[in-house]
Structure formats: C-alpha cells, structure tokens
Protein backbone atom coordinates (compact mmCIF):
# COMPACT_ATOMS: atom_id res chain seq x y z
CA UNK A 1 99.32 88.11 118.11
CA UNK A 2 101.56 85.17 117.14
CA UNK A 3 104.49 85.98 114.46
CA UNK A 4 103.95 85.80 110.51
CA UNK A 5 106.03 82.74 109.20
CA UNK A 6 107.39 84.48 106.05
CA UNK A 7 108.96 82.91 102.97
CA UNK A 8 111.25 84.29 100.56
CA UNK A 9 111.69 82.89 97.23
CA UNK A 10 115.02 83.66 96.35
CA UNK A 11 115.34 82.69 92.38
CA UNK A 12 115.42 84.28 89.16
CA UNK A 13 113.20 81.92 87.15
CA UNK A 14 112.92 81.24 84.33
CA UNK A 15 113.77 85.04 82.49
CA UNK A 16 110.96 85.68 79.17
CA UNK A 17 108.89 82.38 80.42
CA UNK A 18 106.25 83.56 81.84
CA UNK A 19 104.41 80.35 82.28
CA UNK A 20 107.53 78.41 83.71
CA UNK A 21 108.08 81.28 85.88
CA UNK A 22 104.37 80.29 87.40
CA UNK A 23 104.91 76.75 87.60
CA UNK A 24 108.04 77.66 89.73
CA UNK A 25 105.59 80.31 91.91
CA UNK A 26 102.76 77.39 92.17
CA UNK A 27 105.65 74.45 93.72
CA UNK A 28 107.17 77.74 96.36
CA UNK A 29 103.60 79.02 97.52
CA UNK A 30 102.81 75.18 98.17
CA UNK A 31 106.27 74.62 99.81
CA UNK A 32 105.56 77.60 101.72
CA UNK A 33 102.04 76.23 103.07
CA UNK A 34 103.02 73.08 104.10
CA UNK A 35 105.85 74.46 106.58
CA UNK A 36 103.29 77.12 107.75
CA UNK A 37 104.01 80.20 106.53
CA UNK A 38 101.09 83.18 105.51
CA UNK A 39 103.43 85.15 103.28
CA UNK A 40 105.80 84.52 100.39
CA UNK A 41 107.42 87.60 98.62
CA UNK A 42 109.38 86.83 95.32
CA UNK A 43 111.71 88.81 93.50
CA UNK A 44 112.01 91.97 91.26
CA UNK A 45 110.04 91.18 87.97
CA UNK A 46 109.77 87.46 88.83
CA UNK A 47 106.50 86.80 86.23
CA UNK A 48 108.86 87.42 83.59
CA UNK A 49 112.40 87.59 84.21
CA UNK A 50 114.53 91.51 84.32
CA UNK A 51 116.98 91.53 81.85
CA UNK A 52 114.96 90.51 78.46
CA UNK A 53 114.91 94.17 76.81
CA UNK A 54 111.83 94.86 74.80
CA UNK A 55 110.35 91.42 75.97
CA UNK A 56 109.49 93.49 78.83
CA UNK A 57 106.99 95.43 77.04
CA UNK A 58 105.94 91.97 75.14
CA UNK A 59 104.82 90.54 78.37
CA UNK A 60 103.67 93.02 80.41
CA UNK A 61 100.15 92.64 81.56
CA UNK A 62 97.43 94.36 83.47
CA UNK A 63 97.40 94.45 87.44
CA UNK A 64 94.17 92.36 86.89
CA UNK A 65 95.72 90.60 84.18
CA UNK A 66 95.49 86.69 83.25
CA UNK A 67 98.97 86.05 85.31
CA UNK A 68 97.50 88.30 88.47
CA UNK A 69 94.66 85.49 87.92
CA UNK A 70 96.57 82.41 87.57
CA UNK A 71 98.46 83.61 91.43
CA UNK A 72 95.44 84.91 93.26
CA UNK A 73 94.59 81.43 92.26
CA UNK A 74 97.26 79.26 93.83
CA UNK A 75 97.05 81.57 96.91
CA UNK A 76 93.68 80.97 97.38
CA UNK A 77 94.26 77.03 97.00
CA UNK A 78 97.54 76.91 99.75
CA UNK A 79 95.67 80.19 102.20
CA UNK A 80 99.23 82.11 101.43
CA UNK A 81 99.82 85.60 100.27
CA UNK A 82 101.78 86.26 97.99
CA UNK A 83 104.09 89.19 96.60
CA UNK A 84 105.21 89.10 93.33
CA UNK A 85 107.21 91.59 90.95
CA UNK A 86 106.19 91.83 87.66
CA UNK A 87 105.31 94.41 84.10
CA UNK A 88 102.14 96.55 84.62
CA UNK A 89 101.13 97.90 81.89
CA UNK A 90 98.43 100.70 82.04
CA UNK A 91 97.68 102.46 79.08
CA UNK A 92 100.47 103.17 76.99
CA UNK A 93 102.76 103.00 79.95
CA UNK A 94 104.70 100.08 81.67
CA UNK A 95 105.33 100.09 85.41
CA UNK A 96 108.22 98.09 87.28
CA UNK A 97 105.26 96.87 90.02
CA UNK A 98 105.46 94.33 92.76
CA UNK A 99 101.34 93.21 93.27
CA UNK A 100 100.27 91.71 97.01
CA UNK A 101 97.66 89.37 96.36
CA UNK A 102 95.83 87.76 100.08
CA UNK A 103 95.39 84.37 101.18
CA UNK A 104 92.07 84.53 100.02
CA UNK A 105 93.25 84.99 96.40
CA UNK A 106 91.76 88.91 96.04
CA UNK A 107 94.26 91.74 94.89
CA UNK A 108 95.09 93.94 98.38
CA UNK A 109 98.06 96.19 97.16
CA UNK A 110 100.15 97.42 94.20
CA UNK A 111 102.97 99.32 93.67
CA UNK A 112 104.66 100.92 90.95
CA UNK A 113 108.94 101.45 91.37
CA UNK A 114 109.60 104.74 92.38
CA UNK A 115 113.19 105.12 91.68
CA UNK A 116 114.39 103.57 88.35
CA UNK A 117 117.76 102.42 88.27
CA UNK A 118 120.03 102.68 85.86
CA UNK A 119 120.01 102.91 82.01
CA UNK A 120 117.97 99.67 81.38
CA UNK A 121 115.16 100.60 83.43
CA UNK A 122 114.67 104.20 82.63
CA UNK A 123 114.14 102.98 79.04
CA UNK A 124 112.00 100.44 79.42
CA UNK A 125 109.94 101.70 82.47
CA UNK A 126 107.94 104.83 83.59
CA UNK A 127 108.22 105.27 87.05
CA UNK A 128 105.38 105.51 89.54
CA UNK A 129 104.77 108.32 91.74
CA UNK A 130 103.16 106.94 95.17
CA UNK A 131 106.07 106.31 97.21
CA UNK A 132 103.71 104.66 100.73
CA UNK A 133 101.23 101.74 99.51
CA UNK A 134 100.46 99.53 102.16
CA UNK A 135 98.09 96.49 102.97
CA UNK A 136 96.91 94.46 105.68
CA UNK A 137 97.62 90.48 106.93
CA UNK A 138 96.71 89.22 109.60
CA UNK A 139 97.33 92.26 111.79
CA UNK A 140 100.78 93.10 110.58
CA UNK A 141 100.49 96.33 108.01
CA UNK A 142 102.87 95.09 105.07
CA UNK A 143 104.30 98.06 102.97
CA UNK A 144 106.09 97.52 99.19
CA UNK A 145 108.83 98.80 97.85
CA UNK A 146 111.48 97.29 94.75
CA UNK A 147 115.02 97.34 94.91
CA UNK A 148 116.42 100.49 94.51
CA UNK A 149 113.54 102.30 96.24
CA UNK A 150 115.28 101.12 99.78
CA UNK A 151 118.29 102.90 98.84
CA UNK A 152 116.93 105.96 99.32
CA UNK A 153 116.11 106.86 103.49
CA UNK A 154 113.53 109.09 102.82
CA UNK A 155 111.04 106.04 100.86
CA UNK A 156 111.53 103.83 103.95
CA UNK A 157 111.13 106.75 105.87
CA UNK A 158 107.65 107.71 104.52
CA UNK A 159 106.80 103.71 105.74
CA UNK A 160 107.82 104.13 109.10
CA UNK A 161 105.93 107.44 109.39
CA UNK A 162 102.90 105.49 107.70
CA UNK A 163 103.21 103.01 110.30
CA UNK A 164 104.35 99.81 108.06
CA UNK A 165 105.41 97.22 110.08
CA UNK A 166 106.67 94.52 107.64
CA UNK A 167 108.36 95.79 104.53
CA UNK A 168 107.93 94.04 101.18
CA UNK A 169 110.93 94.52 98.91
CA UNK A 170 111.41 92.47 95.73
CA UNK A 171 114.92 93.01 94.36
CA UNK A 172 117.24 92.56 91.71
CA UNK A 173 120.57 93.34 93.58
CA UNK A 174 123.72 92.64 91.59
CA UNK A 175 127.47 92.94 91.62
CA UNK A 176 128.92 94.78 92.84
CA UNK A 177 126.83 96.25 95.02
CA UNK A 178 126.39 93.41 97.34
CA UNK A 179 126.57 95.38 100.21
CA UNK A 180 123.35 96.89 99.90
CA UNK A 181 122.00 93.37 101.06
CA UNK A 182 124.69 92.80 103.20
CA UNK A 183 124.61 96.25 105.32
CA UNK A 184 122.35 98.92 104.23
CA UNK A 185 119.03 96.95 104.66
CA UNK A 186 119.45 95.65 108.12
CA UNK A 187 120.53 99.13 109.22
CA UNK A 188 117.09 100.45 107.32
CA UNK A 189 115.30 98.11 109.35
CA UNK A 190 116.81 99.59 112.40
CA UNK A 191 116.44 103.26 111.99
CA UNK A 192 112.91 103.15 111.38
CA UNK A 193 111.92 100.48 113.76
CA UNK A 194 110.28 97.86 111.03
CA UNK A 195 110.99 94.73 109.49
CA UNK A 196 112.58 94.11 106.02
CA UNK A 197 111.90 91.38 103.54
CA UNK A 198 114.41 91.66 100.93
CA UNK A 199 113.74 89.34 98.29
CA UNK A 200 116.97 88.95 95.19
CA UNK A 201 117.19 87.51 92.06
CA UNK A 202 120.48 85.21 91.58
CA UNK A 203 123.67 84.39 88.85
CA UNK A 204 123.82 85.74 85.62
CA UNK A 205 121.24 87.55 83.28
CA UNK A 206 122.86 88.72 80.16
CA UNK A 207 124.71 91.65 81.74
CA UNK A 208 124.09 91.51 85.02
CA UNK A 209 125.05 88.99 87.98
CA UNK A 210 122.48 89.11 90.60
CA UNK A 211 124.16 88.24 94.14
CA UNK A 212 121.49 86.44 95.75
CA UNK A 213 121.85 87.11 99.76
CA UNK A 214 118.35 87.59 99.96
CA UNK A 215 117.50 88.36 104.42
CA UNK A 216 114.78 89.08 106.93
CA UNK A 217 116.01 92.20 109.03
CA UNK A 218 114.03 92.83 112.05
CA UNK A 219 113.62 96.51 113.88
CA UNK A 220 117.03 95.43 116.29
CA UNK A 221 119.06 95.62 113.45
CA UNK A 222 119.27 91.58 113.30
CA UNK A 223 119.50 89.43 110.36
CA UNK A 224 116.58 86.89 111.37
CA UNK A 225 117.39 85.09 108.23
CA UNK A 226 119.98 85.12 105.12
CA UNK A 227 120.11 83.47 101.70
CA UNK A 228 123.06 82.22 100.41
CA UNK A 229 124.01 82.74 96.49
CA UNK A 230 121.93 80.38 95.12
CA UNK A 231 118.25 79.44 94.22
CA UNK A 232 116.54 79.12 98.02
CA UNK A 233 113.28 78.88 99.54
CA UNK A 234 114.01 80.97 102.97
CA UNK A 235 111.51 81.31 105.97
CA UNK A 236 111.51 83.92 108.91
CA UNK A 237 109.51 84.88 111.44
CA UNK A 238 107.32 88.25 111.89
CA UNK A 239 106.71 88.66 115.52
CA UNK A 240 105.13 91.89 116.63
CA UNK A 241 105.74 91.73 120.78
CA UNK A 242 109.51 92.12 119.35
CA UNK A 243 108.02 94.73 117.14
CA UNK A 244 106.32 96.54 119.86
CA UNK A 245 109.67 95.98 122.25
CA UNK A 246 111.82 97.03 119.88
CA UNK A 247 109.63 100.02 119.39
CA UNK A 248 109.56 100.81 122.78
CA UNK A 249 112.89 100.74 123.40
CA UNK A 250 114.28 102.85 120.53
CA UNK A 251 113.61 106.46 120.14
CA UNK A 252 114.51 107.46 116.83
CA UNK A 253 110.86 108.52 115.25
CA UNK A 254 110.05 109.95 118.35
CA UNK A 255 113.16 112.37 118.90
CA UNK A 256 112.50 113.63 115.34
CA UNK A 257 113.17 117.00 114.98
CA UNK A 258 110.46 117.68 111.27
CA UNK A 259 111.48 121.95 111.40
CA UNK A 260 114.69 120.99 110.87
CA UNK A 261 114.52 118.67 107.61
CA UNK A 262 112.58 121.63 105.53
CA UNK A 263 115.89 121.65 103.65
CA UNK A 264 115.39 118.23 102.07
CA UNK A 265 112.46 118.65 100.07
C-alpha cells in the first residue's frame, strides 16, 4: 500500500468570515492536489474562526449544512479529503466538531470535542460524548480528535485500541502551552503506535496567541514534518509498511496489563 501524501493547512483564516474562510479552503485543497496529496486536515473551527464569542452560535450550521456542501464540493472537484473544524449545531445545542468529508465529496465522519477547554469553550459549546469516531481512506483508518482531546492519554488511547492508524487532530494551541505541539504529541504518537496530524491555528485572536508549530508524528516517535509560526501549507507522508514495522517492533499495546487500570475509570 503506498503512503498517504497528507497536507496540513496551518492558518487561522479569516475569524467570523465564513465565506473567506472557504475561498482560503478552495486555493489549499487545490494546492494540495496538484502536489499529490489525498488528505488535507485544517484547523480547530477553521469555517469560522475560534475566538468570535456569540458569533459562534451566529454561524454555526448543520453537519449537512450549506458550508459542509460548498467543501464536499471542492473535494470532489481536486479527488482530496478533507478535514475541517467547524460549529455544529444540532438542535438547540452547538458542538466544537471537526467533519471528514472523502475525495468523492460524501460526508464519512464527524466528531463532536470531547474535552472543552477552558472558560470560552464551556460557554459557548456542549461537549460531545463519543470519544472513538473513525473513517476509512484509502486503506489507512483515520480517527478525529480536536485539540485538547489529545491531552488526555486515555482519548488517544481508546484510538489505538480501536485500531486508528492516522489521527486527525484540528487544533487551536496557544501560548503558552507550546509544548503540547512541541513534545506531548510526538510522544502520543509513540505510545500507541499511530500517526498524528496536528493541525494549529496561528498569531493573535483577541485574547489568545495561537503558536502555530503545526507536525506529522509518526508511531517512532519522529517528527515527519513541522510548521513553523506562520500561515503554511505543510505535506507529510502516511506510510503503513513503517506503520506495520513500527508496530511490530514496539510492544506497548500488547504488554498491557487491562486488570490493573480498573482504578481509572
């Protein structure tokens, strides 16, 4: 199986622009076809920007939603799926999702934030409650998480468990906590023998400064790519006979010891 050329749109739009923030999605997913990839994941919230308060309830849409249209239409046009973070609403609730739409343009996967972080997004957001969603592309099984969710060793865990191969996690990482970016995620990609796309906003955002340093961490706790600070269009490769090696090699989910955890849930 040859690797999935993966691009990561590291950028933080155009924040309460929805339509700019599409234009920007439409110019990366073609970038991202012409130098071959299958896969571009953007960042937390990307359809609409994070920090713009009760605009997220404004703009929040429907997993099926005109927007969710307007990208299962450019992937269809450029054969590239495409991960994007955005404002679900269902009902009377809003949801902090990140939707996987295929190359084909039809909706395979979405997920709703698990772990809410911080003041800002326990107002705004309800939090979701299925920590393992998972999808398929050509032959690698892609898992989603956002941000904060990675933080927690349990969520990524549950992926390894579920047998995700490539995880999907849109982010908006910001100072000064850096070295979640920096350390924790390759070392997540390590201990549960997967790969990591971890996808960041960037600069300032009313409040917050998002760092950027957006990477590709691969199951031997390499950095097979790294963003810089700024607005970037990153690629990385996928390859699943490292995957299987690395899987091989490393015992970790097979030297579990499950009677011995009771005491964490």
């Amino acid at each position: 199986m040859p690797p999935l050329r993966t691009a990561l749109l590291q950028s933080s739009g155009h924040p309460g622009d929805t339509a700019a923030n599409l234009a920007v999605l439409g110019e990366a997913v073609a970038a991202a076809a012409a130098a071959g990839a299958r896969l571009l994941v953007t960042s937390e919230l990307f359809l609409t920007g994070y920090a713009i308060g009760d605009g997220v309830h404004r703009l929040a849409e429907a997993a099926d939603g005109p927007s969710a249209r307007a990208v299962a239409a450019l992937a269809a046009e450029h054969g590239v799926a495409v991960v994007y973070g955005y404002p679900e609403r269902d009902g009377d609730a809003v949801y902090n999702a990140a939707q996987v739409i295929g190359p084909d343009g039809g909706r395979i996967a979405n997920y709703r934030k698990t772990h809410l972080f911080g003041e800002f997004e326990r107002t705004w957001f309800t939090p979701g409650d299925s920590p393992v969603v998972q999808a398929e592309l050509d032959g690698v099984r892609l898992g989603v998480m956002i941000c904060y969710d990675v933080e927690f060793p349990e969520n990524v865990r549950a992926h390894a468990l579920a047998g995700t191969d490539l995880l999907l996690v849109p982010t908006a990482q910001m100072h000064p906590f850096q070295f979640v970016a920096e350390s924790l995620v390759p070392v997540r990609a390590f201990e549960n023998q997967l790969y990591i796309a971890y996808v960041n906003r960037t600069g300032p955002e009313e409040e917050f400064e998002f760092v950027g340093l957006s990477c590709l961490a691969s199951p031997d706790g390499a950095t097979r790519a790294r963003a810089g600070r700024g607005e970037e269009l990153l690629f990385g490769e996928v390859d699943p006979r490292l995957l299987g090696d690395s899987r091989e090699r490393n015992p970790y989910l097979h030297d579990r010891r499950p009677g011995l955890y009771t005491a964490l849930t």
